[in-house]
C-alpha atoms as a PDB file:
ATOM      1  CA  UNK A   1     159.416 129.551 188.363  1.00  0.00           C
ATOM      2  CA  UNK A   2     161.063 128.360 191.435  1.00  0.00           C
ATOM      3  CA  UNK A   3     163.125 125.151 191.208  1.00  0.00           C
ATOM      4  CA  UNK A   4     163.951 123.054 194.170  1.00  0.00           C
ATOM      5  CA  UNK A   5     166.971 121.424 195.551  1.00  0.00           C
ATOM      6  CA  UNK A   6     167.790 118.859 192.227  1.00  0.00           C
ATOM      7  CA  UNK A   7     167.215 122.233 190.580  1.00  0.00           C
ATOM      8  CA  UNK A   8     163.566 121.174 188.968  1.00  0.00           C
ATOM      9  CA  UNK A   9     160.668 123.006 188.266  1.00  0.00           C
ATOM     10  CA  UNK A  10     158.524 123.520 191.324  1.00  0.00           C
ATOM     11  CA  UNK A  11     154.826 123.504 190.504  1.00  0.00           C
ATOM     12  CA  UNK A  12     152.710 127.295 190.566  1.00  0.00           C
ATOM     13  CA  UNK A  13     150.403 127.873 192.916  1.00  0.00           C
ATOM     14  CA  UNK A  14     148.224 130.702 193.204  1.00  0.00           C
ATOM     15  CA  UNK A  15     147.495 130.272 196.574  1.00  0.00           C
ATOM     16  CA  UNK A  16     149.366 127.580 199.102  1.00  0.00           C
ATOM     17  CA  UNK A  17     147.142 124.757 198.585  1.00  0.00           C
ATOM     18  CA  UNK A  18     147.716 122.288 202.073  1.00  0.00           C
ATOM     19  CA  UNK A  19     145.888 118.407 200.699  1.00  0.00           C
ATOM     20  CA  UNK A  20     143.722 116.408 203.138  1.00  0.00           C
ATOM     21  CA  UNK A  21     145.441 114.680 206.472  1.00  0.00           C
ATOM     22  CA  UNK A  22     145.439 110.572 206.116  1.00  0.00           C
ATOM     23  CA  UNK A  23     143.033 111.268 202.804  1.00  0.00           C
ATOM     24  CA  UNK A  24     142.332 107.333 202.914  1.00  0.00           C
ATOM     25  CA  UNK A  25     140.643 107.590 206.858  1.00  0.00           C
ATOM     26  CA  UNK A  26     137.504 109.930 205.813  1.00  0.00           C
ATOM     27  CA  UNK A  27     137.727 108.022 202.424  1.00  0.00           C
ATOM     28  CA  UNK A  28     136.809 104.936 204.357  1.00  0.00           C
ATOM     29  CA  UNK A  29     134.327 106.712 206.887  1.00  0.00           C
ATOM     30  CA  UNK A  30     132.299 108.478 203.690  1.00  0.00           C
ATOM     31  CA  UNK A  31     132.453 104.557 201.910  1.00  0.00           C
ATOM     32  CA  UNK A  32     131.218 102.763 204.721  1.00  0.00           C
ATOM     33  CA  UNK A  33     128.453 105.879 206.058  1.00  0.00           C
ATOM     34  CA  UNK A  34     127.225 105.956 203.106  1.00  0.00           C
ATOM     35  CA  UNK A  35     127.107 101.679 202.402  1.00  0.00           C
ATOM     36  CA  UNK A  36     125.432 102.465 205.651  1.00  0.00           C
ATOM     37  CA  UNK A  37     122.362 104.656 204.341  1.00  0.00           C
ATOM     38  CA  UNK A  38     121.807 102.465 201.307  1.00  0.00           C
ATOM     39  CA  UNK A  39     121.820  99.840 202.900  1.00  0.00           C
ATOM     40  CA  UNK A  40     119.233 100.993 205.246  1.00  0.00           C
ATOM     41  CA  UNK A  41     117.160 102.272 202.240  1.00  0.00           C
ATOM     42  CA  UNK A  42     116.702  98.463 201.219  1.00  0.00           C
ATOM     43  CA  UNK A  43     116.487  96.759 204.408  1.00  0.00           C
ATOM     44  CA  UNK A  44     113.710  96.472 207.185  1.00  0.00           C
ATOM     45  CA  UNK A  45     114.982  94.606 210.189  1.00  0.00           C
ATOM     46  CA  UNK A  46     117.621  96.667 211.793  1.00  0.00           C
ATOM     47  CA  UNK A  47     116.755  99.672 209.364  1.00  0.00           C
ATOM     48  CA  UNK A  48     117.358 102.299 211.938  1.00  0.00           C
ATOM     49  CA  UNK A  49     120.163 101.479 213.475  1.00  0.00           C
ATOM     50  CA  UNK A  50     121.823 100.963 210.166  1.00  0.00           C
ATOM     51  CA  UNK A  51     120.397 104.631 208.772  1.00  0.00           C
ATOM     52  CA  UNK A  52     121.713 105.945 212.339  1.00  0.00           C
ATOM     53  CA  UNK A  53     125.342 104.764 211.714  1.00  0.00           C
ATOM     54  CA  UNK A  54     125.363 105.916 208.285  1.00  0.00           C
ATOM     55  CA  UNK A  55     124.473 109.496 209.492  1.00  0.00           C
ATOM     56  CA  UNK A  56     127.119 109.533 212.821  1.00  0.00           C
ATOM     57  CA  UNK A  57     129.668 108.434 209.547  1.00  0.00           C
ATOM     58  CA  UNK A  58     128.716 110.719 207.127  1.00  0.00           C
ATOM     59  CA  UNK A  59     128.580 113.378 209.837  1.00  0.00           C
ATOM     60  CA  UNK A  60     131.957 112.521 210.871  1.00  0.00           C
ATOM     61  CA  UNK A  61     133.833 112.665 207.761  1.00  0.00           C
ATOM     62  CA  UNK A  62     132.196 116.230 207.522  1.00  0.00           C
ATOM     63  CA  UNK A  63     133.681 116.994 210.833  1.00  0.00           C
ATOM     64  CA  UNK A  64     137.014 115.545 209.578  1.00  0.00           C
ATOM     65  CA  UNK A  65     137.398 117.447 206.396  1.00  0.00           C
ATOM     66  CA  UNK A  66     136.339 120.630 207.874  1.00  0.00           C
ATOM     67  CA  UNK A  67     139.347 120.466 210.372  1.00  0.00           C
ATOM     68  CA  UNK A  68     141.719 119.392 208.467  1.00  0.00           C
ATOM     69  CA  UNK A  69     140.527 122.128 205.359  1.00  0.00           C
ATOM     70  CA  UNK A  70     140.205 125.089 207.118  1.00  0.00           C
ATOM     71  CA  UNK A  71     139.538 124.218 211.412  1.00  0.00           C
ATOM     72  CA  UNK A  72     143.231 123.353 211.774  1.00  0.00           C
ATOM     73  CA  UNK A  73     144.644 126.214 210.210  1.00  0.00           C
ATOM     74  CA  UNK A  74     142.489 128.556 211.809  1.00  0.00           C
ATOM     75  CA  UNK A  75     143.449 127.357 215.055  1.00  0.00           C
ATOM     76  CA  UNK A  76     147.349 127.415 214.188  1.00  0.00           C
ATOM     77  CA  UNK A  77     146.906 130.926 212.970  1.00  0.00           C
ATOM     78  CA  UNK A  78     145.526 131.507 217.197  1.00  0.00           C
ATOM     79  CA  UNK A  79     148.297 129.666 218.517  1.00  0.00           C
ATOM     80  CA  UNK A  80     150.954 131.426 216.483  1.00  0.00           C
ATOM     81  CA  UNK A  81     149.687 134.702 217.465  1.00  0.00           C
ATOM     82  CA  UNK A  82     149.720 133.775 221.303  1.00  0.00           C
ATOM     83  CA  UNK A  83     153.277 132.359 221.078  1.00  0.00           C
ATOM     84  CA  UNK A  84     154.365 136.265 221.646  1.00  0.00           C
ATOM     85  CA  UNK A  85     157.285 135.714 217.912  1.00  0.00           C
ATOM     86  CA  UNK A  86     159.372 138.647 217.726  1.00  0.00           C
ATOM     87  CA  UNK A  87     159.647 138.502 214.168  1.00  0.00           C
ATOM     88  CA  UNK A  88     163.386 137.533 214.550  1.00  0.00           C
ATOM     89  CA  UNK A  89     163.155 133.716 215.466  1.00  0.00           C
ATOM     90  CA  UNK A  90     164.349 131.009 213.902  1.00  0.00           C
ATOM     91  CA  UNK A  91     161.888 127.944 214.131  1.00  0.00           C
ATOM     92  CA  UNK A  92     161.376 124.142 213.426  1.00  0.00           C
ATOM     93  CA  UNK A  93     158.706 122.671 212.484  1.00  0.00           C
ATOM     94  CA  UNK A  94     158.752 118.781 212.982  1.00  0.00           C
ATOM     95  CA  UNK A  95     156.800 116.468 210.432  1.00  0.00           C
ATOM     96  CA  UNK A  96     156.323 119.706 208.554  1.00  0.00           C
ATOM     97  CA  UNK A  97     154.328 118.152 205.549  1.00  0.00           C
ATOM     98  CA  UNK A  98     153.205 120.688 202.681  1.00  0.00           C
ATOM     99  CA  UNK A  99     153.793 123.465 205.432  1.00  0.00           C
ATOM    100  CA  UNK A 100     150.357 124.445 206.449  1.00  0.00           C
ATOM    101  CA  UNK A 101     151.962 125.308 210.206  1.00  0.00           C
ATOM    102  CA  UNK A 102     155.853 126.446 208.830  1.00  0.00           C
ATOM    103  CA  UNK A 103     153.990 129.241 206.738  1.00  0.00           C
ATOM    104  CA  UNK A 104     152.179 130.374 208.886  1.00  0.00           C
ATOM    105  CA  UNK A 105     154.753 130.696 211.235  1.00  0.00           C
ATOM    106  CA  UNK A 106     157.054 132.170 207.928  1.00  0.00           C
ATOM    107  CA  UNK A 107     154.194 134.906 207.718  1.00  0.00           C
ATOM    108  CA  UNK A 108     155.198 135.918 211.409  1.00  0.00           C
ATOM    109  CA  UNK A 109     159.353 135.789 210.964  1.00  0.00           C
ATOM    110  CA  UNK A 110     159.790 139.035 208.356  1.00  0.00           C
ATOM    111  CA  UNK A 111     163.561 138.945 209.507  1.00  0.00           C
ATOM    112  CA  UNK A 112     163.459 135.321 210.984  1.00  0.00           C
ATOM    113  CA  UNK A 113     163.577 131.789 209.139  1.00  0.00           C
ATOM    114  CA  UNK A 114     161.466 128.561 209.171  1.00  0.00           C
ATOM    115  CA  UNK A 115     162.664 125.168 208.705  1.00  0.00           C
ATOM    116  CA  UNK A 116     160.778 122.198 207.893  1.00  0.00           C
ATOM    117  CA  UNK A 117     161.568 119.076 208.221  1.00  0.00           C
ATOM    118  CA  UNK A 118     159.989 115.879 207.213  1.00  0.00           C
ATOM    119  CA  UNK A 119     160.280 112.006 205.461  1.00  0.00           C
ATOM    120  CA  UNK A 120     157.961 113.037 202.964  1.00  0.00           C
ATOM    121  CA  UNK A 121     155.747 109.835 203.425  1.00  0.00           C
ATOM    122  CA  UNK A 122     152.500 110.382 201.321  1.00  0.00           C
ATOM    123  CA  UNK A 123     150.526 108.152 203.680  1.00  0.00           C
ATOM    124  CA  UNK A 124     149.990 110.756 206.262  1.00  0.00           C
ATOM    125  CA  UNK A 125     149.168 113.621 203.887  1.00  0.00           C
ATOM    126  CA  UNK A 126     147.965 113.708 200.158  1.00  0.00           C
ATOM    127  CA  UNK A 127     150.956 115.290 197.888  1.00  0.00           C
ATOM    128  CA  UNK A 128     153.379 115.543 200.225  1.00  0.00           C
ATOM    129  CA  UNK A 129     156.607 116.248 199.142  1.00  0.00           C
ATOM    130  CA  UNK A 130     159.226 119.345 199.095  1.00  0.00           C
ATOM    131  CA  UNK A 131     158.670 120.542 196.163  1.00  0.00           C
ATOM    132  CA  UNK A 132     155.165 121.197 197.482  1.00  0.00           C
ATOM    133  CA  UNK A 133     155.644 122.800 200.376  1.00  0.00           C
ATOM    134  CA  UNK A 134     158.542 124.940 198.819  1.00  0.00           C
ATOM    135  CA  UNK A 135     155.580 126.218 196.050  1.00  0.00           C
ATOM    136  CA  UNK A 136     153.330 126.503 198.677  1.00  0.00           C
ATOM    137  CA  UNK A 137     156.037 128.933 200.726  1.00  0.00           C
ATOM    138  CA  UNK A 138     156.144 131.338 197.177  1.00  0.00           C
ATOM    139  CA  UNK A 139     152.146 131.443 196.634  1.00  0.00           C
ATOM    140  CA  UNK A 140     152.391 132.855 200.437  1.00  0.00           C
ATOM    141  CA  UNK A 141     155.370 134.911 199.687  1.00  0.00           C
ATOM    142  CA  UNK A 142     157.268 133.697 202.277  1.00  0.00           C
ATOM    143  CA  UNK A 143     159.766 131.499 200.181  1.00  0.00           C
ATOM    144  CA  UNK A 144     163.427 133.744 201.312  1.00  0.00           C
ATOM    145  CA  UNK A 145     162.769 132.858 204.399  1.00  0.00           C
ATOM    146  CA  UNK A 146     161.522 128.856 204.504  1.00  0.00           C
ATOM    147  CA  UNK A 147     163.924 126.067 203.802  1.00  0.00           C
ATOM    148  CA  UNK A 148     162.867 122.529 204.127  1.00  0.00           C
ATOM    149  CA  UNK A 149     165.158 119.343 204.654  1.00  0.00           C
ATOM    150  CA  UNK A 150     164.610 115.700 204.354  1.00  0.00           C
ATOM    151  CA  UNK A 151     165.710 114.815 208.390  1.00  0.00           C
ATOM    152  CA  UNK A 152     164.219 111.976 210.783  1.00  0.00           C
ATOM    153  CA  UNK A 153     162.909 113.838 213.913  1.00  0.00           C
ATOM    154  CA  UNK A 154     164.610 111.006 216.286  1.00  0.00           C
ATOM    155  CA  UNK A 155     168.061 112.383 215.160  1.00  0.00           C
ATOM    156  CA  UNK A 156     167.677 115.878 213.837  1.00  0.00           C
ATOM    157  CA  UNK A 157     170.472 117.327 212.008  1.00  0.00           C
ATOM    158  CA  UNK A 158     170.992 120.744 214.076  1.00  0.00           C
ATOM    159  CA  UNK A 159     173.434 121.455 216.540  1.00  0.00           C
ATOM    160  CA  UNK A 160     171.888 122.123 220.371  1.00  0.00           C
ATOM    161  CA  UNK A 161     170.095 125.453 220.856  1.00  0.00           C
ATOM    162  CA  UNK A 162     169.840 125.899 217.352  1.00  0.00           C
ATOM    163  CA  UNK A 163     165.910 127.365 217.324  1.00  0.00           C
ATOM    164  CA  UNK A 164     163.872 129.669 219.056  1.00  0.00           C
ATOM    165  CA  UNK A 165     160.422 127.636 218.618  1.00  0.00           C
ATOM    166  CA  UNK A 166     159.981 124.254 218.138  1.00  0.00           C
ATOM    167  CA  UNK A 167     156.821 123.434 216.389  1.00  0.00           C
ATOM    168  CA  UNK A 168     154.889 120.271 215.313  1.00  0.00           C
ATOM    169  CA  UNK A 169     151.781 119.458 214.332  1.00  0.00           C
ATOM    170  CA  UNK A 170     150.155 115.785 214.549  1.00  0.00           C
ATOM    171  CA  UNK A 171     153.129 114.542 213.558  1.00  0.00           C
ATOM    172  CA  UNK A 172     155.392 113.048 216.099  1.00  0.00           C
ATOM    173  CA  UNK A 173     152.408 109.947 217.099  1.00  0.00           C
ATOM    174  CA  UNK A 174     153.418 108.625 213.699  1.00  0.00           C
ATOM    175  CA  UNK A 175     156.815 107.172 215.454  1.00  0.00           C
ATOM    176  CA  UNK A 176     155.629 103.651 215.541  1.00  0.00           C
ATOM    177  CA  UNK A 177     157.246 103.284 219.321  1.00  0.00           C
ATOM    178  CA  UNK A 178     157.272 104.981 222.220  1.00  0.00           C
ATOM    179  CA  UNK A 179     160.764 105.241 222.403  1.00  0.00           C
ATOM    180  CA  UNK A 180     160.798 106.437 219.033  1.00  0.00           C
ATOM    181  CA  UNK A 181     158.597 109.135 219.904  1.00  0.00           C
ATOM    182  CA  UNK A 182     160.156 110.339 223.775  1.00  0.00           C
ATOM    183  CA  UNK A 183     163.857 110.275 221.309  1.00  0.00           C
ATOM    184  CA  UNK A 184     161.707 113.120 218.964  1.00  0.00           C
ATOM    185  CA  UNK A 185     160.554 115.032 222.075  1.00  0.00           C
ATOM    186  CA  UNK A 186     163.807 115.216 223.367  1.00  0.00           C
ATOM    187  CA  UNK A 187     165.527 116.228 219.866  1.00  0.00           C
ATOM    188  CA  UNK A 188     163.184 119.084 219.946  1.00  0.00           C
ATOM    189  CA  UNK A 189     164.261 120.032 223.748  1.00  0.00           C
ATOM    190  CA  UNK A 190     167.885 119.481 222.466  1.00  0.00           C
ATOM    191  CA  UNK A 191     167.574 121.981 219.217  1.00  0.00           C
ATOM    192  CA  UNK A 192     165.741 124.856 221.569  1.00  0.00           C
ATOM    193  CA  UNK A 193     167.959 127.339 222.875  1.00  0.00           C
ATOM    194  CA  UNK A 194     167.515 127.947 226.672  1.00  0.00           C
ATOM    195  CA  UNK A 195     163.892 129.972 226.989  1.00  0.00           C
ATOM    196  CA  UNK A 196     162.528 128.886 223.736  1.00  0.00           C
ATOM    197  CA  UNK A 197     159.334 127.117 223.284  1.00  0.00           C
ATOM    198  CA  UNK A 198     157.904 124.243 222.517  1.00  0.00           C
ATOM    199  CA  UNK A 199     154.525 124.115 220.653  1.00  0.00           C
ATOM    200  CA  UNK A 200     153.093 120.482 219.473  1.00  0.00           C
ATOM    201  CA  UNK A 201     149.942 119.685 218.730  1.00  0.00           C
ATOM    202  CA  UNK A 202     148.719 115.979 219.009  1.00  0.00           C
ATOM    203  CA  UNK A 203     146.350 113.466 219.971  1.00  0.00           C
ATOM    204  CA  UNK A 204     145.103 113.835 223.727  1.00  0.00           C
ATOM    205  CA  UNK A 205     146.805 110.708 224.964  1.00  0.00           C
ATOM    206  CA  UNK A 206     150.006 111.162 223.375  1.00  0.00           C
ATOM    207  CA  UNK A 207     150.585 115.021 223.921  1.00  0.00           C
ATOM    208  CA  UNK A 208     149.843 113.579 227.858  1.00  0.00           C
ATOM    209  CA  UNK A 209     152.278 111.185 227.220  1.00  0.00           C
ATOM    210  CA  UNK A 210     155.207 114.012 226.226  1.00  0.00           C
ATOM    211  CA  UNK A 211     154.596 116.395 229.063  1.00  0.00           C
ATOM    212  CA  UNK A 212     154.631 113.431 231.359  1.00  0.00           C
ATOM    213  CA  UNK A 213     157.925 112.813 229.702  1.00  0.00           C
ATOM    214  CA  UNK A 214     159.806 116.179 229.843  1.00  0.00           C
ATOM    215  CA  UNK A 215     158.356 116.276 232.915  1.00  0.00           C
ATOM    216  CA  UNK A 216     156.769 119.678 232.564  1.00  0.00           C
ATOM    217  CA  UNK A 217     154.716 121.672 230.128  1.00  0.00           C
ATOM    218  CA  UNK A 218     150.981 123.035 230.200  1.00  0.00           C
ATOM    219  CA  UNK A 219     148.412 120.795 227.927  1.00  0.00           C
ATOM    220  CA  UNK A 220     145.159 122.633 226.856  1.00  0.00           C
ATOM    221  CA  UNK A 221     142.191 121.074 224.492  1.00  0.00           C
ATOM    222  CA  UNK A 222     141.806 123.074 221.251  1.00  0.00           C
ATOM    223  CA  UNK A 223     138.178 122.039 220.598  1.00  0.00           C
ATOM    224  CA  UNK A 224     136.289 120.905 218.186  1.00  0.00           C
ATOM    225  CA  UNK A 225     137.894 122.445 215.362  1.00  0.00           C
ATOM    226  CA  UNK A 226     140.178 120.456 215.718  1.00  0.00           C
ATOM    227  CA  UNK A 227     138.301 117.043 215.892  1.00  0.00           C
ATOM    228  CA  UNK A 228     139.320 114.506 213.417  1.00  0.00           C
ATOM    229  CA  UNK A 229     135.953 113.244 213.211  1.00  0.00           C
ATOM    230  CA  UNK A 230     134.641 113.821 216.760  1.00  0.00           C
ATOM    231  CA  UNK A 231     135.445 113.996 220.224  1.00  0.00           C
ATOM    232  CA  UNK A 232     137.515 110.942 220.737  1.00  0.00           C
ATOM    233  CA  UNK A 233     139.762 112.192 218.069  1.00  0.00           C
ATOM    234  CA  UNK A 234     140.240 115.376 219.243  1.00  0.00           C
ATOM    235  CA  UNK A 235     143.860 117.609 219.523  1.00  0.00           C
ATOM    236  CA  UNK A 236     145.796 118.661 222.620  1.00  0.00           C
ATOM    237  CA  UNK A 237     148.325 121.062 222.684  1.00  0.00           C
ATOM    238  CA  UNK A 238     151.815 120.819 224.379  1.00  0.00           C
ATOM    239  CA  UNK A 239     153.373 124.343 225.533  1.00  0.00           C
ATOM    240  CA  UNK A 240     156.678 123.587 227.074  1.00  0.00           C
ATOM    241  CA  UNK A 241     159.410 126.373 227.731  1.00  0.00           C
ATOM    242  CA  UNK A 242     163.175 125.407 228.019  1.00  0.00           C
ATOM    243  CA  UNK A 243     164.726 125.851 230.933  1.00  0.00           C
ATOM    244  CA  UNK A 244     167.909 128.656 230.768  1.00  0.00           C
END
């Protein structure tokens, strides 16, 4: 069994196994859509409008799962694959969580190496911690060439040019200011060497908010399967290259 950095058993998966995204968000939409629908099961005045809201909930937190279950990764998987890796890179993924976006990128690097690195805050993700994402790395037999590190993305812990790709997904709006958030953009720019690329994925306004802040960059929609819910939650993805 693999054994992580205090040199504990890491937990067996068969295959890598990736949790829900903010699991307590479509908790709360499935509670109150389906409060909703009862509701309007027992009541007559304002009965359709209740049953109405119940379905848009219910609907969304079907919408939500799905993307964060399986539309996510699918689209990652896409992205990857239109990045052009060599198969010799050495990448960072920011916010990296139980590694659903550093294995995939692992599965592309057969002479390369992935780094993750997070805070390991279980808020944003179910089960997140390193010893998860490690396990998940050997069910995808990719572990010799993923390492993960606890590191704040403000003030990453790699020298400049360090990385070929620079990856994040939904990660970076967590910084609580905007500040916080331009300093992570920046680290990334920082940690690329000159020509490497810049991949994030993130909320429409925000991933606006980054290009507008480097200053250059193509944004693109990826669509509804990547929706957290609907529309107005939907992903935008940041392609920047570093200048040489």
């Amino acid at each position: 069994m693999s054994k992580n950095r205090d040199d504990s058993p890491l937990p067996r998966f068969q295959r890598p196994r990736y949790g829900v995204d903010a699991p307590a968000f479509p908790a709360t939409l499935a509670a109150v859509g389906t409060a909703c629908c009862l509701a309007a099961g027992r009541w007559r005045p304002g009965r359709n409008a209740t049953a109405a809201a119940g379905t848009v909930l219910l609907g969304s937190t079907g919408i939500y799962l799905h993307t964060t279950l399986h539309g996510k990764l699918r689209i990652w998987r896409r992205e990857l694959d239109r990045a052009g890796l060599k198969g010799d890179e050495r990448l960072l993924d920011l916010g990296c969580g139980r590694g659903a976006v550093l294995i995939e990128a692992a599965r592309r690097l057969p002479t390369g190496h992935a780094v993750g690195v997070d805070l390991w805050s279980g808020k944003d993700q179910s089960g997140n911690r390193p010893e998860v994402t490690l396990a998940n790395a050997a069910a995808a037999g990719v572990a010799d060439r993923v390492e993960v590190q606890t590191a704040d993305m403000t003030a990453l812990p790699f020298a400049d040019g360090s990385f070929d790709v620079v990856t994040s997904a939904l990660a970076i709006h967590n910084i609580p200011s905007p500040e916080g958030r331009y300093r992570a953009v920046d680290e990334a720019m920082r940690v690329l060497r000159p020509g490497g690329q810049l991949i994030v994925a993130d909320f429409w306004p925000m991933a606006r908010k980054y290009a507008a802040h480097l200053g250059q960059g193509t944004l693109r929609g990826l669509g509804p399967g990547y929706w957290y819910g609907g529309p107005w939650l939907g992903v935008t993805l940041l392609h920047a290259v570093k200048g040489r």
